[in-house]
Protein backbone atom coordinates (compact mmCIF):
# COMPACT_ATOMS: atom_id res chain seq x y z
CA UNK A 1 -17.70 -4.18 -7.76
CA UNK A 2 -15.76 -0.95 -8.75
CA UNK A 3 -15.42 0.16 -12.25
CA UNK A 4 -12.04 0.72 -13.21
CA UNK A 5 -10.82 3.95 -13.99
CA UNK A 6 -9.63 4.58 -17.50
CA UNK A 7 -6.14 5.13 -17.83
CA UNK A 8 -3.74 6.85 -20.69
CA UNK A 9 -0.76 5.39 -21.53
CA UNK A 10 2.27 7.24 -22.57
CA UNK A 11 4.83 5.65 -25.60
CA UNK A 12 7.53 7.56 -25.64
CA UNK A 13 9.87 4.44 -27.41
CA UNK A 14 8.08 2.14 -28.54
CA UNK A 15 6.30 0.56 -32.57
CA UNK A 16 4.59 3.99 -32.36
CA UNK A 17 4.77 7.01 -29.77
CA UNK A 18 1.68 8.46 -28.67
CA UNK A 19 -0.89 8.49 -26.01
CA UNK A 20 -2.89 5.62 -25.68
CA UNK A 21 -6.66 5.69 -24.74
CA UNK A 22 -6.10 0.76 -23.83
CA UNK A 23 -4.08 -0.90 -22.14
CA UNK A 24 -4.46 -3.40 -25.27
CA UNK A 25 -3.10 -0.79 -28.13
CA UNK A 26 -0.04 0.32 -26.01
CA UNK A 27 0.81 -3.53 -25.68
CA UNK A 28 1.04 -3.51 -29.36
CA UNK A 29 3.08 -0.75 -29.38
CA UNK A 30 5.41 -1.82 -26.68
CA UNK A 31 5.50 -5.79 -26.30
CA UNK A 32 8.66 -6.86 -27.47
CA UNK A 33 10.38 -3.53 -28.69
CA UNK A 34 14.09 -3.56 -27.42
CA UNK A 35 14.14 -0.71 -25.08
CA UNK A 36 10.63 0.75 -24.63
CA UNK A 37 9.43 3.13 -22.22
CA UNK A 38 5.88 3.87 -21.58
CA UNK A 39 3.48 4.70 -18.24
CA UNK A 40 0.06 5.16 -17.61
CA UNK A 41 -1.60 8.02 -16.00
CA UNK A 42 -5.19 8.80 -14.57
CA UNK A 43 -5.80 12.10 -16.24
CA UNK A 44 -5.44 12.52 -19.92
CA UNK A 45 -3.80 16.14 -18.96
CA UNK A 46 -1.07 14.59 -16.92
CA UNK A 47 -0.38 11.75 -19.98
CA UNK A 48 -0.18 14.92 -22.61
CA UNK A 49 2.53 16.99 -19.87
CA UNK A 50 4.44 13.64 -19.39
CA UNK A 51 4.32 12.92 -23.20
CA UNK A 52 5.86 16.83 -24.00
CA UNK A 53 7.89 16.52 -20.99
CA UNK A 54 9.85 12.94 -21.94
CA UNK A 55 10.74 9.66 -20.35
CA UNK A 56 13.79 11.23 -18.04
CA UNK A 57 10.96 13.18 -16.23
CA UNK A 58 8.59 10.47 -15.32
CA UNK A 59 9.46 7.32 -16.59
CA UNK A 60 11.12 4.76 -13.66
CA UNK A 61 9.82 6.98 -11.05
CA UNK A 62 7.84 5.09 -8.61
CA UNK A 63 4.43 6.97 -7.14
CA UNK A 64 5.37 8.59 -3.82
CA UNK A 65 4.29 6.64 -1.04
CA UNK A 66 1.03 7.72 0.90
CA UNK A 67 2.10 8.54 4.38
CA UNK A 68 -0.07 6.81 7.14
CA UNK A 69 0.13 7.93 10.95
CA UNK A 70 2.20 5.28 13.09
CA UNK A 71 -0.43 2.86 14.81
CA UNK A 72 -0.21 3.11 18.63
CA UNK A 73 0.89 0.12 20.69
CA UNK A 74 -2.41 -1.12 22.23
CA UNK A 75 -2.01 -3.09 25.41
CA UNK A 76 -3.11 -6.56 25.03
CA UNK A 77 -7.03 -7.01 26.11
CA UNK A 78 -8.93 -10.19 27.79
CA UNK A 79 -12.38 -10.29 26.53
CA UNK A 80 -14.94 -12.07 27.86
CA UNK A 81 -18.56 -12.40 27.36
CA UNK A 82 -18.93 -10.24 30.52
CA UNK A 83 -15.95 -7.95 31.04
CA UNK A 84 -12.72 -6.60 29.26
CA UNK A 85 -9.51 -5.87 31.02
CA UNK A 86 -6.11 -5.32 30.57
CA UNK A 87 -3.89 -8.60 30.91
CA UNK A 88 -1.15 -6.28 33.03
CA UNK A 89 -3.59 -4.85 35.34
CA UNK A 90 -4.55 -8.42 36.23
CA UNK A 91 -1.26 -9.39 36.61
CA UNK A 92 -0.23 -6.63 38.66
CA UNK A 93 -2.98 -7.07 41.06
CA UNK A 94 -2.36 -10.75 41.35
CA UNK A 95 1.10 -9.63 42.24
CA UNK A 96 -0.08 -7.32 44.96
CA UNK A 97 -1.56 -10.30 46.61
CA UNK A 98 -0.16 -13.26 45.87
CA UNK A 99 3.28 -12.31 45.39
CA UNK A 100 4.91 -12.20 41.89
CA UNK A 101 4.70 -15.90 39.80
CA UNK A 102 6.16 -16.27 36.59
CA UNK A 103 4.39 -13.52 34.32
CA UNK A 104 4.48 -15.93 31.29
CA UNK A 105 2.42 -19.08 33.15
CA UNK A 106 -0.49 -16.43 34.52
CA UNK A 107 -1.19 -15.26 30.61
CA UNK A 108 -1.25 -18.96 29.77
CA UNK A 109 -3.46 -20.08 32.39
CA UNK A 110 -6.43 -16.80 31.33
């Protein structure tokens, strides 16, 4: 199991403001108190910048998602314990030979 990485925890409104080293002291600050604004960070630089820098900057601001290359359409596969082939090549040869059935019924019948 992976140890969790400590986090800071800005309070810019809150009982107290401050950076917080627990998740459990910035819930003491914060549970409950009309209007409070706090966020946690990964790197104890990046709490102090957001602290000095306010809530406008960095509070309410969701992470930027991580952008992930488009998966490409694979062509459905028969596997067997002998070969692997591609469903449309079958049916395309059936259709050479036996004329062209319903696409549909030759998938269910494999």
């Amino acid at each position: 199991m992976k140890a969790k990485k400590k986090k800071f925890y800005v309070v810019w409104i809150g009982r107290e403001e401050g950076i917080c080293t627990s998740w459990n002291k910035c819930r003491e600050l914060v549970d409950g108190y009309p209007g409070a604004k706090y966020k946690s960070f990964l790197k104890l630089t990046d709490a102090e910048q957001a602290f000095e820098d306010g809530p406008s900057k960095h509070w309410g601001k969701k992470k930027k998602p991580i952008q992930r290359k488009p998966k490409k359409k694979q062509k459905p596969y028969v596997k067997s314990s002998l070969v692997s082939f591609n469903i449309e090549e079958v049916i395309d040869h059936i259709n050479k030979y036996f004329g062209k059935p319903e696409k549909e019924y030759i998938k269910s019948r494999i």
